[in-house]
PDB file of N, CA and C in Angstrom:
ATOM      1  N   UNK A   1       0.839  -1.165   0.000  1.00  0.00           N
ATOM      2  CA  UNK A   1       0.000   0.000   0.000  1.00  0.00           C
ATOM      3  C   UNK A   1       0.889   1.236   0.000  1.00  0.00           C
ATOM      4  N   UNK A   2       0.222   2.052  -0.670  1.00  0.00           N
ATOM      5  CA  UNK A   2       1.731   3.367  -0.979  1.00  0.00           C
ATOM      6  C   UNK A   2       0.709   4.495  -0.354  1.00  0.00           C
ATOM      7  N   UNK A   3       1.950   5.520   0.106  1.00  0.00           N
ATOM      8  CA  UNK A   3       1.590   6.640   0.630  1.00  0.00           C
ATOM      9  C   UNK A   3       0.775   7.395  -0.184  1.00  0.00           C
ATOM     10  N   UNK A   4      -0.093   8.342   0.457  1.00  0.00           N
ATOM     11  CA  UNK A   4      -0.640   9.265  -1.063  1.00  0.00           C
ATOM     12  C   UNK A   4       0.330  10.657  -0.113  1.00  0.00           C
ATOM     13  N   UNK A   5       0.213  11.211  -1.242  1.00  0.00           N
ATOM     14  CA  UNK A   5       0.788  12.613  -1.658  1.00  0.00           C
ATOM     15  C   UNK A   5       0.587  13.874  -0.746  1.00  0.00           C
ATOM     16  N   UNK A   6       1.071  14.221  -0.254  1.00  0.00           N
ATOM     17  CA  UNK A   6       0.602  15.501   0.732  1.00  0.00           C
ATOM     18  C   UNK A   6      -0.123  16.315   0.240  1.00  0.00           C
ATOM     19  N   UNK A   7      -1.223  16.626   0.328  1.00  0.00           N
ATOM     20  CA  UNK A   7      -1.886  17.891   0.222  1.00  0.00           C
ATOM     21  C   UNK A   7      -1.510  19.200  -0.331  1.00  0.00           C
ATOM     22  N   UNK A   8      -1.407  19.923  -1.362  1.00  0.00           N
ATOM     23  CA  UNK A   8      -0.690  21.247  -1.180  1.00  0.00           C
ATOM     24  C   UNK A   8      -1.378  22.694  -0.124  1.00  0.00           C
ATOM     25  N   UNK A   9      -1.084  22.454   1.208  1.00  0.00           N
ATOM     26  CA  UNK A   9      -1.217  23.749   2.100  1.00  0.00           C
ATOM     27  C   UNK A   9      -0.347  24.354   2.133  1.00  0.00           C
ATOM     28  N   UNK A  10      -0.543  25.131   2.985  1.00  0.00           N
ATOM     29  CA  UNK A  10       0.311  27.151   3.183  1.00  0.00           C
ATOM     30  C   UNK A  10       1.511  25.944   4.148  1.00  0.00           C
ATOM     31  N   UNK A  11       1.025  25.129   4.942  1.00  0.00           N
ATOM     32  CA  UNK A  11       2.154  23.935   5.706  1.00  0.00           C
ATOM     33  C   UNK A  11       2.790  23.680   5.307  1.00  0.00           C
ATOM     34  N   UNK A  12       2.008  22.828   4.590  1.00  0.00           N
ATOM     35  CA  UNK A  12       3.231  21.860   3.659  1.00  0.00           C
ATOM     36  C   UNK A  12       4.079  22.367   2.811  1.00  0.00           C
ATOM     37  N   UNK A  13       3.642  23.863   2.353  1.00  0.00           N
ATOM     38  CA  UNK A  13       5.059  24.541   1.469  1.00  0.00           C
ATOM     39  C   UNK A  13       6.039  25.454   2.657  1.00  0.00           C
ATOM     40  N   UNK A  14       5.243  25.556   3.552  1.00  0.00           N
ATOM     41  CA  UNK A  14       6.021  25.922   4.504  1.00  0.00           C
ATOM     42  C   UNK A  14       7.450  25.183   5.262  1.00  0.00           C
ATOM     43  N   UNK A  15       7.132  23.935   5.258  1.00  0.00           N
ATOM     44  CA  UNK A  15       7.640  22.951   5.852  1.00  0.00           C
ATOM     45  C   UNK A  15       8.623  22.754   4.455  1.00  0.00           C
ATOM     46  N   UNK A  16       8.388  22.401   3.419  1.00  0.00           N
ATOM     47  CA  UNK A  16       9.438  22.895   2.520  1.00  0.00           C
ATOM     48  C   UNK A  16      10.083  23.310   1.749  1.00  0.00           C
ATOM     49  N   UNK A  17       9.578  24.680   2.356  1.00  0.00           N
ATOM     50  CA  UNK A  17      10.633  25.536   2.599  1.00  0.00           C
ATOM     51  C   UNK A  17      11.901  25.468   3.437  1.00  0.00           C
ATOM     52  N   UNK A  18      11.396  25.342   5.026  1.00  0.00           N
ATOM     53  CA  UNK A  18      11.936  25.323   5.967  1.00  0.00           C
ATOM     54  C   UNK A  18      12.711  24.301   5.697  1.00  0.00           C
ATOM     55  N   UNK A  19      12.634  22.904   5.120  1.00  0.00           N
ATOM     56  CA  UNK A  19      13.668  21.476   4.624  1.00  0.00           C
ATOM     57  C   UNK A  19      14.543  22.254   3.513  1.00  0.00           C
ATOM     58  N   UNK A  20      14.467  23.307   2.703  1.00  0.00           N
ATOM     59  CA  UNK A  20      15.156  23.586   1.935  1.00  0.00           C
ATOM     60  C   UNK A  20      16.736  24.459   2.429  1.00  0.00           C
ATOM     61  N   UNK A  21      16.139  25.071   3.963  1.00  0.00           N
ATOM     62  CA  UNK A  21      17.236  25.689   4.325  1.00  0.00           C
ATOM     63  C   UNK A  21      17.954  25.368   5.432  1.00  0.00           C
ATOM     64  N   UNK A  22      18.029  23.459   5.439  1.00  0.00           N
ATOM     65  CA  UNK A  22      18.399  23.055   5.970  1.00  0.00           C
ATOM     66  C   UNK A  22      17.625  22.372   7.603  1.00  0.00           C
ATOM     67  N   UNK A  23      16.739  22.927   7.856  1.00  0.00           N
ATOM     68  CA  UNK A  23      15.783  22.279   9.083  1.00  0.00           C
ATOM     69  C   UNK A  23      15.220  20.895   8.642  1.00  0.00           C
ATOM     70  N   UNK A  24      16.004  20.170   8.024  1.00  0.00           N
ATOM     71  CA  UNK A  24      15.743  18.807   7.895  1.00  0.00           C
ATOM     72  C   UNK A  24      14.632  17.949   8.676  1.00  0.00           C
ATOM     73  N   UNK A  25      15.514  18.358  10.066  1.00  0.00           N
ATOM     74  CA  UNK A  25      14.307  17.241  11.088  1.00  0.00           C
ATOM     75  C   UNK A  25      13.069  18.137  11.531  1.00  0.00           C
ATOM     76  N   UNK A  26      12.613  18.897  10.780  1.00  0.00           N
ATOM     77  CA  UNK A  26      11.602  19.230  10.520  1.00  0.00           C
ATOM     78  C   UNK A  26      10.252  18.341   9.688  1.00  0.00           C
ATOM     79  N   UNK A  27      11.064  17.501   8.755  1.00  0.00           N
ATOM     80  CA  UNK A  27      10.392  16.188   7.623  1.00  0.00           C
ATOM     81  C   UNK A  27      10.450  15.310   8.446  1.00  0.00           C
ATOM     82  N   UNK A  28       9.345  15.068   7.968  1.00  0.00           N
ATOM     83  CA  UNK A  28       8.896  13.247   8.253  1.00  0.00           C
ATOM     84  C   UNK A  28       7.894  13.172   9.178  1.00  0.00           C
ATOM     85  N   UNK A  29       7.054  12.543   9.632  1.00  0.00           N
ATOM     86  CA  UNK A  29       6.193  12.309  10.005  1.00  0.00           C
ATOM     87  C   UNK A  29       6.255  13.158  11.638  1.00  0.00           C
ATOM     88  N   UNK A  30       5.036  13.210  11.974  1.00  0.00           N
ATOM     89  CA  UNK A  30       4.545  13.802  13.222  1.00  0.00           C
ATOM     90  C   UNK A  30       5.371  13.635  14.617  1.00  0.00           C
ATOM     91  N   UNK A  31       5.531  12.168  14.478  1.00  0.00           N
ATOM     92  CA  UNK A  31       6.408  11.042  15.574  1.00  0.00           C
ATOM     93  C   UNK A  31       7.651  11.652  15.598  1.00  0.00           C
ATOM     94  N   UNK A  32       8.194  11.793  14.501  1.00  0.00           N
ATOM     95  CA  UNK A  32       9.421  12.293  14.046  1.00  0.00           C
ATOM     96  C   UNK A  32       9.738  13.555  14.496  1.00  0.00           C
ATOM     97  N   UNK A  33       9.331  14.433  14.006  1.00  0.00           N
ATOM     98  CA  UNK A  33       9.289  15.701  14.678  1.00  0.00           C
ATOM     99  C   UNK A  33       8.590  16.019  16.031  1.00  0.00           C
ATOM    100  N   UNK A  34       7.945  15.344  16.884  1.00  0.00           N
ATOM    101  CA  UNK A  34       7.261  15.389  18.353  1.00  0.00           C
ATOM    102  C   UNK A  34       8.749  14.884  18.653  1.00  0.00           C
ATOM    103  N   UNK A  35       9.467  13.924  18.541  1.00  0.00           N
ATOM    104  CA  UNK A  35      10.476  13.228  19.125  1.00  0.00           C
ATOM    105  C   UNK A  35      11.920  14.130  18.978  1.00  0.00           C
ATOM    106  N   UNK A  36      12.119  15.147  17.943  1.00  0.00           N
ATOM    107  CA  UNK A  36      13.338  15.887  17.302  1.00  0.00           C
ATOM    108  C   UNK A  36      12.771  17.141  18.195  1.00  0.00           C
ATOM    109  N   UNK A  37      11.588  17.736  18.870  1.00  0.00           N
ATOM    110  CA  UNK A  37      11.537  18.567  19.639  1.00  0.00           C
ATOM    111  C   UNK A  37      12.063  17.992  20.942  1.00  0.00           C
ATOM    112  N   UNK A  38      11.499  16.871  21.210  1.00  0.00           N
ATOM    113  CA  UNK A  38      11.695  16.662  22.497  1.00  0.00           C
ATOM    114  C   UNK A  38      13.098  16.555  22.879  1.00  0.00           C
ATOM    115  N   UNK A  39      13.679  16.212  21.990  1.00  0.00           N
ATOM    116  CA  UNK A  39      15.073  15.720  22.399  1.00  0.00           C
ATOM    117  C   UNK A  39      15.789  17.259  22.369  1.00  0.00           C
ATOM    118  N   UNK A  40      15.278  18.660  21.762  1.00  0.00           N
ATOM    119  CA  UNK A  40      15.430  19.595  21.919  1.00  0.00           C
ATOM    120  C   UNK A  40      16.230  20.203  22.692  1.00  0.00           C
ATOM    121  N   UNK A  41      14.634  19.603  23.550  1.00  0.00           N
ATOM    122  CA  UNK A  41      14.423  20.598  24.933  1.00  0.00           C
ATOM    123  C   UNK A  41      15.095  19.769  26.215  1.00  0.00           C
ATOM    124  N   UNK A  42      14.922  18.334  25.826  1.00  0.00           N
ATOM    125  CA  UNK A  42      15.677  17.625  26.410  1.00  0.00           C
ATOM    126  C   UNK A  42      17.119  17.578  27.029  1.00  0.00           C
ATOM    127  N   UNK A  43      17.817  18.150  25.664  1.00  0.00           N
ATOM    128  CA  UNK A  43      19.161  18.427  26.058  1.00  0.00           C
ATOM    129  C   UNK A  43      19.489  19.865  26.407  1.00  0.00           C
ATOM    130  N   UNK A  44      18.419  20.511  26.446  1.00  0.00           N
ATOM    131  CA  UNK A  44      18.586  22.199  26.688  1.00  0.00           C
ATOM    132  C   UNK A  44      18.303  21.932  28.471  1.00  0.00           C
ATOM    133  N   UNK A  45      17.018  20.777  28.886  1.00  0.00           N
ATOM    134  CA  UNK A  45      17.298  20.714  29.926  1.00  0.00           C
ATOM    135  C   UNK A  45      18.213  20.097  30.787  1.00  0.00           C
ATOM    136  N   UNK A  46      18.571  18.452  30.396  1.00  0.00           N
ATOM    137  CA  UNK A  46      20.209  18.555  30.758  1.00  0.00           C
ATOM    138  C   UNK A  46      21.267  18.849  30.683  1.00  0.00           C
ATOM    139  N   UNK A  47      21.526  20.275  29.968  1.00  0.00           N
ATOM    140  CA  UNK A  47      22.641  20.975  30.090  1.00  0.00           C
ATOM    141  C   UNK A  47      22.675  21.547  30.880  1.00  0.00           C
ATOM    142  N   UNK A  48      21.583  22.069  31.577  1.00  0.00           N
ATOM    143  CA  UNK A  48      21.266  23.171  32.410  1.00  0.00           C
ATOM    144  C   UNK A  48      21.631  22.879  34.031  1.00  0.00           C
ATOM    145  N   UNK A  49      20.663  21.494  34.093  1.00  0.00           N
ATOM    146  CA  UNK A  49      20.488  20.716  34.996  1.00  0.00           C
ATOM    147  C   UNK A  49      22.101  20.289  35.386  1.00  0.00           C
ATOM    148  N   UNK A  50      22.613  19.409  34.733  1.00  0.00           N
ATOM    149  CA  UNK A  50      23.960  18.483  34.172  1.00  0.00           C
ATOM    150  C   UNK A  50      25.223  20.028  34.564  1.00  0.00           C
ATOM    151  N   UNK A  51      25.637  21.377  34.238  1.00  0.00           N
ATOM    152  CA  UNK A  51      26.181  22.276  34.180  1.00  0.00           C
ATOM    153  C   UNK A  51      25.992  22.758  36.217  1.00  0.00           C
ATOM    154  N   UNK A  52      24.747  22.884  36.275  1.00  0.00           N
ATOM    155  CA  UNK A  52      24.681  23.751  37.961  1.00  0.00           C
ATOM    156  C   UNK A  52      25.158  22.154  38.417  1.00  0.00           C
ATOM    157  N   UNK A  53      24.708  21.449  38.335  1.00  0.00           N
ATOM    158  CA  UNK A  53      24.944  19.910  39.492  1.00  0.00           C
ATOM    159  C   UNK A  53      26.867  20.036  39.358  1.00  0.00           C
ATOM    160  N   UNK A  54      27.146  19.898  38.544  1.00  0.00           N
ATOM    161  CA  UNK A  54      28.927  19.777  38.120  1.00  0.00           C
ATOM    162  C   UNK A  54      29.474  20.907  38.653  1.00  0.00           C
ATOM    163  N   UNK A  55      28.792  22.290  38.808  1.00  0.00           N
ATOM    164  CA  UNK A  55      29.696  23.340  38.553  1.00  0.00           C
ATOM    165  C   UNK A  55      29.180  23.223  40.543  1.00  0.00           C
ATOM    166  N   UNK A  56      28.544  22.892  40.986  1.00  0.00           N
ATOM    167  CA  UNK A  56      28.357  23.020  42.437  1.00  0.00           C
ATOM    168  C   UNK A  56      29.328  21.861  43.201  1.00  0.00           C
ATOM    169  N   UNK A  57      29.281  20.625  41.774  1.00  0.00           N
ATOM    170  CA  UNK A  57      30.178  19.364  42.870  1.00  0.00           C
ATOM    171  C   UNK A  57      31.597  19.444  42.751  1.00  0.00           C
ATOM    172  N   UNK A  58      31.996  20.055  41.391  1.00  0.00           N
ATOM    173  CA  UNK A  58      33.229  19.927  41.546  1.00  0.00           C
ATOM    174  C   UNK A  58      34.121  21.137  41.693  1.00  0.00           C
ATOM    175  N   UNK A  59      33.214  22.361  41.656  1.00  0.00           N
ATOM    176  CA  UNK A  59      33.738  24.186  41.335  1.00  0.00           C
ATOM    177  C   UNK A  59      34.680  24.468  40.973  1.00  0.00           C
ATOM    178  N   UNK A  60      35.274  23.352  39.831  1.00  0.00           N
ATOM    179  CA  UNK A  60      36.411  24.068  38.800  1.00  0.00           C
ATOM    180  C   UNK A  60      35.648  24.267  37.067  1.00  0.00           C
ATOM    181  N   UNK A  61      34.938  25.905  37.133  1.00  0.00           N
ATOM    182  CA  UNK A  61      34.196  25.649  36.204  1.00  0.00           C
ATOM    183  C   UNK A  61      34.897  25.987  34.881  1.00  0.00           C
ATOM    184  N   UNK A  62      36.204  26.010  34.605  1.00  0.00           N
ATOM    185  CA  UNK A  62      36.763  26.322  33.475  1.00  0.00           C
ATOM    186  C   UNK A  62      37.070  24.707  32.838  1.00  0.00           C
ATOM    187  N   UNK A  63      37.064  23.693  34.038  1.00  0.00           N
ATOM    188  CA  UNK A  63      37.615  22.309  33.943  1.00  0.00           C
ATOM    189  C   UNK A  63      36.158  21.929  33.175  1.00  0.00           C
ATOM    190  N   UNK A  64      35.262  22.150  33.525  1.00  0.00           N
ATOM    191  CA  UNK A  64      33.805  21.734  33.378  1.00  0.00           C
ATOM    192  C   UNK A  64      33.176  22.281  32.122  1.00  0.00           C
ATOM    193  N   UNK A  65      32.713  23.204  31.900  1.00  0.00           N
ATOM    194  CA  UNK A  65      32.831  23.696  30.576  1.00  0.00           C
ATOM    195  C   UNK A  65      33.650  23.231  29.604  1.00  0.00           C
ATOM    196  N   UNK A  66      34.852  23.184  29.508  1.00  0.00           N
ATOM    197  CA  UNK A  66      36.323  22.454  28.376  1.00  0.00           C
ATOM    198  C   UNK A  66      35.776  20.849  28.071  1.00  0.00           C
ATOM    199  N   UNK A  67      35.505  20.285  29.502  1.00  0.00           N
ATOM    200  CA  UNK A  67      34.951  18.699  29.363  1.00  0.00           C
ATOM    201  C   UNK A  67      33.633  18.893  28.796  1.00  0.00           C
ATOM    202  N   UNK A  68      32.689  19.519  28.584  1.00  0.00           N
ATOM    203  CA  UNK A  68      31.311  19.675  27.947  1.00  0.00           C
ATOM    204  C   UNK A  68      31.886  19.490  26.471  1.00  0.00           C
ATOM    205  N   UNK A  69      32.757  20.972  26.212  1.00  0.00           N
ATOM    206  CA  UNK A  69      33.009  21.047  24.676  1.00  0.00           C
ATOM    207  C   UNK A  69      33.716  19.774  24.523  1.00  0.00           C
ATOM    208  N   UNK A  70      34.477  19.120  25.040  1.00  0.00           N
ATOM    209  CA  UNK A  70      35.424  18.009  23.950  1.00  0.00           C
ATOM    210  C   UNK A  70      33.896  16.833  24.062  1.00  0.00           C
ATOM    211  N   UNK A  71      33.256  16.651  25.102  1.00  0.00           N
ATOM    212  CA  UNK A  71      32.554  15.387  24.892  1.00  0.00           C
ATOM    213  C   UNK A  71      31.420  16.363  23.622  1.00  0.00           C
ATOM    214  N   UNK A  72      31.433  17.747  23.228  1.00  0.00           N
ATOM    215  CA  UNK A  72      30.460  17.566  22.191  1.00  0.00           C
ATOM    216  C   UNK A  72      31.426  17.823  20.597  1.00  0.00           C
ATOM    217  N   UNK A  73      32.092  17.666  20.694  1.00  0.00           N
ATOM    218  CA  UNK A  73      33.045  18.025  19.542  1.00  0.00           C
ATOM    219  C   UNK A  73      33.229  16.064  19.447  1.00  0.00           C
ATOM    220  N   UNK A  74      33.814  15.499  20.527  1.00  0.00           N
ATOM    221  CA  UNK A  74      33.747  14.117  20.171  1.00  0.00           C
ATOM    222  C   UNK A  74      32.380  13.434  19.316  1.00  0.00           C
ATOM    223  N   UNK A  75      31.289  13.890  19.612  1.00  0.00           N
ATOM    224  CA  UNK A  75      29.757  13.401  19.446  1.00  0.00           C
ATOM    225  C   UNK A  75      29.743  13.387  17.911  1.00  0.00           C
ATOM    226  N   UNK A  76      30.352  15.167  17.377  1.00  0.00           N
ATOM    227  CA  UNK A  76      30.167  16.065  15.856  1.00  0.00           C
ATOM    228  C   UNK A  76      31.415  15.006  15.336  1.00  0.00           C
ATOM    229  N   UNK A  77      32.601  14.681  15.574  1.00  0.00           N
ATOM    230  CA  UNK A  77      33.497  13.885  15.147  1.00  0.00           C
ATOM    231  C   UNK A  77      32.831  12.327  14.808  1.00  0.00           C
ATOM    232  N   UNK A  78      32.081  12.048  15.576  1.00  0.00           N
ATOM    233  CA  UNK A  78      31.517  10.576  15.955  1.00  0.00           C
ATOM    234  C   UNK A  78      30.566  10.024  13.974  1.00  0.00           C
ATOM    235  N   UNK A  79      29.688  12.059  14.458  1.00  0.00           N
ATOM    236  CA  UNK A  79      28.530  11.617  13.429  1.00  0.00           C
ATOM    237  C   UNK A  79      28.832  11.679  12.103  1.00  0.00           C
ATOM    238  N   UNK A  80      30.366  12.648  12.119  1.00  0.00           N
ATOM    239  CA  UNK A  80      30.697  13.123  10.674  1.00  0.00           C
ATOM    240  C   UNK A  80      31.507  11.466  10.206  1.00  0.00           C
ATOM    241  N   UNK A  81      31.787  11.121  10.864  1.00  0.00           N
ATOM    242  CA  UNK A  81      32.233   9.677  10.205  1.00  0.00           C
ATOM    243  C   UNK A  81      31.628   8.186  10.043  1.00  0.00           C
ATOM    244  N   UNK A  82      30.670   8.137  10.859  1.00  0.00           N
ATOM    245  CA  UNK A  82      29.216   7.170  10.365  1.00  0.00           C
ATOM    246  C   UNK A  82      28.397   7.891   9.763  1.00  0.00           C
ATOM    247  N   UNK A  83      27.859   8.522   9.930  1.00  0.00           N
ATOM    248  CA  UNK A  83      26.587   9.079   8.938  1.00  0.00           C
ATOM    249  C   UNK A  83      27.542   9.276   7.730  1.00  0.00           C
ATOM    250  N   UNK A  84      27.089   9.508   6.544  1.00  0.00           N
ATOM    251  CA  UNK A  84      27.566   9.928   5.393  1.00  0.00           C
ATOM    252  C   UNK A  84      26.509  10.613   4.167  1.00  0.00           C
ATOM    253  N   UNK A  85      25.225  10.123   4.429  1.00  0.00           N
ATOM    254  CA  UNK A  85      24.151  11.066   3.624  1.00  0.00           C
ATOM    255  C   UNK A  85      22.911  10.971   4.551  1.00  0.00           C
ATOM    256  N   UNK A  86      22.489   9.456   4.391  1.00  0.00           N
ATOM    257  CA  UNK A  86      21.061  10.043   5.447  1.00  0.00           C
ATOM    258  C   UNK A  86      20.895   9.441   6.736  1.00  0.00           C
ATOM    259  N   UNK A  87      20.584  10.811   7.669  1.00  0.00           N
ATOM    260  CA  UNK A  87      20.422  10.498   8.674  1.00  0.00           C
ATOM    261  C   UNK A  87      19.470   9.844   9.740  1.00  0.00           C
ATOM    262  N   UNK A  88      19.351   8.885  10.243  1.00  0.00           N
ATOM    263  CA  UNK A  88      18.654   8.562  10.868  1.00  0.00           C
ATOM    264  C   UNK A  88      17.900   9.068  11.806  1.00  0.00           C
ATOM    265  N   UNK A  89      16.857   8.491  12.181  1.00  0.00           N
ATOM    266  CA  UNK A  89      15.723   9.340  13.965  1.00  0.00           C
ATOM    267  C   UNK A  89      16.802   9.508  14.762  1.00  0.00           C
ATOM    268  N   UNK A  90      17.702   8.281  14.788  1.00  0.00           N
ATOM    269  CA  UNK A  90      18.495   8.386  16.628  1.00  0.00           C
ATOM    270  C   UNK A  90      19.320   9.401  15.847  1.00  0.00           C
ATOM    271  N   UNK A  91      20.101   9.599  14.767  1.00  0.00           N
ATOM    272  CA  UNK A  91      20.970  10.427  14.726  1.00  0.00           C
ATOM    273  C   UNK A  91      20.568  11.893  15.075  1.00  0.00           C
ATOM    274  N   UNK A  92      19.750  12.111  14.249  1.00  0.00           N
ATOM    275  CA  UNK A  92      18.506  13.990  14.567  1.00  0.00           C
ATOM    276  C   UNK A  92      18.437  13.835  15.789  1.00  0.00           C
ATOM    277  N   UNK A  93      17.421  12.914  16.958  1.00  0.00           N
ATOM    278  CA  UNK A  93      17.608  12.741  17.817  1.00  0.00           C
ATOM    279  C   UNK A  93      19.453  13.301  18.817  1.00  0.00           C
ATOM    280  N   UNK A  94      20.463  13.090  18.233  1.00  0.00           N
ATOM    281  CA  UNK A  94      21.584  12.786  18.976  1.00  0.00           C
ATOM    282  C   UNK A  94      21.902  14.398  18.716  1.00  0.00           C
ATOM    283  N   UNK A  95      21.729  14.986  17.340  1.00  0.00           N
ATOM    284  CA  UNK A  95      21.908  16.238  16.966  1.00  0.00           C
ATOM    285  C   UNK A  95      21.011  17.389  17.891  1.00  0.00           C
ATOM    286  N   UNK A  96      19.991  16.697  18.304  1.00  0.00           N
ATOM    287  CA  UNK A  96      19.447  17.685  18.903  1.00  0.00           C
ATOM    288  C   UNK A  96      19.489  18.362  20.342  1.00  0.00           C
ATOM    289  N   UNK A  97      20.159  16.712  20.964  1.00  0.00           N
ATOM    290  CA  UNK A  97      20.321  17.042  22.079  1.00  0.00           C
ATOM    291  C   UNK A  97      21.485  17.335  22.519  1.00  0.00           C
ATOM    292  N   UNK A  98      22.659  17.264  21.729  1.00  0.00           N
ATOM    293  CA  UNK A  98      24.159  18.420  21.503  1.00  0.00           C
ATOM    294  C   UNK A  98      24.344  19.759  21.428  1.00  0.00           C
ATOM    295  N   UNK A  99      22.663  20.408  20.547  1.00  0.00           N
ATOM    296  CA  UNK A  99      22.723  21.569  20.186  1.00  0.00           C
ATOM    297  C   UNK A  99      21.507  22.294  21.232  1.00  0.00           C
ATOM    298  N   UNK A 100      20.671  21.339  22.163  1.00  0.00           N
ATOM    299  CA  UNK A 100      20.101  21.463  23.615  1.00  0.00           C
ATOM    300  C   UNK A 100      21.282  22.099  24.546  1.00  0.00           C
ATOM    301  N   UNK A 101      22.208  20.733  24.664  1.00  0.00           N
ATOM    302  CA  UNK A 101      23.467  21.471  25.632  1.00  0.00           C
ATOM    303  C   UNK A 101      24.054  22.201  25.391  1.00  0.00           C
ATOM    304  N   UNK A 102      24.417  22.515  23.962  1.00  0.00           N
ATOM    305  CA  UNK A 102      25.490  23.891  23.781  1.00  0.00           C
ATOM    306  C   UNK A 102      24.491  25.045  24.391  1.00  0.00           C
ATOM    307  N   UNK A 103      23.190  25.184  23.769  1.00  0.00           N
ATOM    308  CA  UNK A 103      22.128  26.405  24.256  1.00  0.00           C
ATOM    309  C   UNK A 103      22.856  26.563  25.589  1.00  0.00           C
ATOM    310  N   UNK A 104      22.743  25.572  26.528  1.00  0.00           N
ATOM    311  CA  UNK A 104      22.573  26.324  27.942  1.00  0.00           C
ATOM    312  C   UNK A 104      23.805  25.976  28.575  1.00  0.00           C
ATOM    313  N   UNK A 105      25.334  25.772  27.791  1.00  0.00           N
ATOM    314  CA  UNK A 105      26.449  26.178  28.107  1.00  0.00           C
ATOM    315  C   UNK A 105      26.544  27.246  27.452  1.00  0.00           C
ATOM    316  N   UNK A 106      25.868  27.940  26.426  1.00  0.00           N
ATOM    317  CA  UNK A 106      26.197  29.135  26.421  1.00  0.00           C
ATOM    318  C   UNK A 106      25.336  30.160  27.138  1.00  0.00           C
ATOM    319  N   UNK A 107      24.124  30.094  27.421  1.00  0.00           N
ATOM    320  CA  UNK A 107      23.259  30.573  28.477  1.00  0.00           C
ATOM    321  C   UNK A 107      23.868  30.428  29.690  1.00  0.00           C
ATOM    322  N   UNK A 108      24.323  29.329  30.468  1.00  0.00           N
ATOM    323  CA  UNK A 108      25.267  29.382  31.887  1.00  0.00           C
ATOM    324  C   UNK A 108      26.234  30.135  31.506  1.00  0.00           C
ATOM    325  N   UNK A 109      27.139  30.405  30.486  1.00  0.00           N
ATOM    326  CA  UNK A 109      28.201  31.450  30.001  1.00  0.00           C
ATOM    327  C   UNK A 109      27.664  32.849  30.240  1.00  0.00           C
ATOM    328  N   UNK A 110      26.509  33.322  29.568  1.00  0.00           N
ATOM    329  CA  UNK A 110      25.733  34.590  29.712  1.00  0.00           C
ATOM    330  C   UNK A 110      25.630  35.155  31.171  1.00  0.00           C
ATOM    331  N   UNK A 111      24.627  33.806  32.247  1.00  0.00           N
ATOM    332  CA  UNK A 111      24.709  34.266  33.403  1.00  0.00           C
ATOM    333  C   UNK A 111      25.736  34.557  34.054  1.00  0.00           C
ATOM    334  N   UNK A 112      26.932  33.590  33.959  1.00  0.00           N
ATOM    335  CA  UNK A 112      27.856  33.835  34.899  1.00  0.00           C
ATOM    336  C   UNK A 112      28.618  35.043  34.738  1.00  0.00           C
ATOM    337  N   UNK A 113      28.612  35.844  33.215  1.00  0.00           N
ATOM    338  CA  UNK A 113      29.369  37.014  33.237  1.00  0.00           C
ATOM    339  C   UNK A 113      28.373  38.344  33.515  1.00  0.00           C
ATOM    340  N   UNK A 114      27.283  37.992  33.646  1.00  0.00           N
ATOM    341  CA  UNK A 114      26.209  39.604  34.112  1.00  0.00           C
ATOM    342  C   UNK A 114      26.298  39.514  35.769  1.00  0.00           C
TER     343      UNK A 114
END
């Protein structure tokens, strides 16, 4: 049984659009994108969470921050050499929640210098 065809709405050209300039995990089904938000916010909230717990247990926060960036530079190293064209749920998934934690290592960056 084959898919039928999307509809043409103000959405659906919206949506790609938005796939054209790169918001990829924006496509694909509902599941898909409910799950590429969540993992969002997910990692926006354990950065946040994950950053005050570390920076209270161990209070060397220049040590702590440096270990954030190499474990997310390891992750971007990880994906650029398995993935090679298309990406998978867990991968978007993995992308999202890297670019969750950078948000709020750079948001904990913001607070700590005002």
């Amino acid at each position: 049984m084959s898919r039928q065809p999307f509809q043409a709405t103000r959405f659906q050209s919206l949506l790609e659009r938005l796939n054209g300039l790169g918001l990829d995990w924006l496509r694909g089904s509902w599941r898909d994108r409910s799950l590429a938000l969540l993992a969002l916010l997910l990692g926006l909230y354990a950065g946040n969470n994950l950053t005050t717990y570390v920076l209270f247990r161990f209070g060397m926060r220049p040590l702590v921050v440096l270990g954030m960036v190499v474990l997310v530079e390891l992750l971007i190293r990880l994906r650029s050499h398995v993935v090679q064209k298309d990406r998978s749920l867990a991968w978007v998934l993995c992308d999202n929640v890297r670019i969750g934690v950078v948000y709020a290592v750079v948001l904990e960056g913001f607070k700590l210098g005002s």
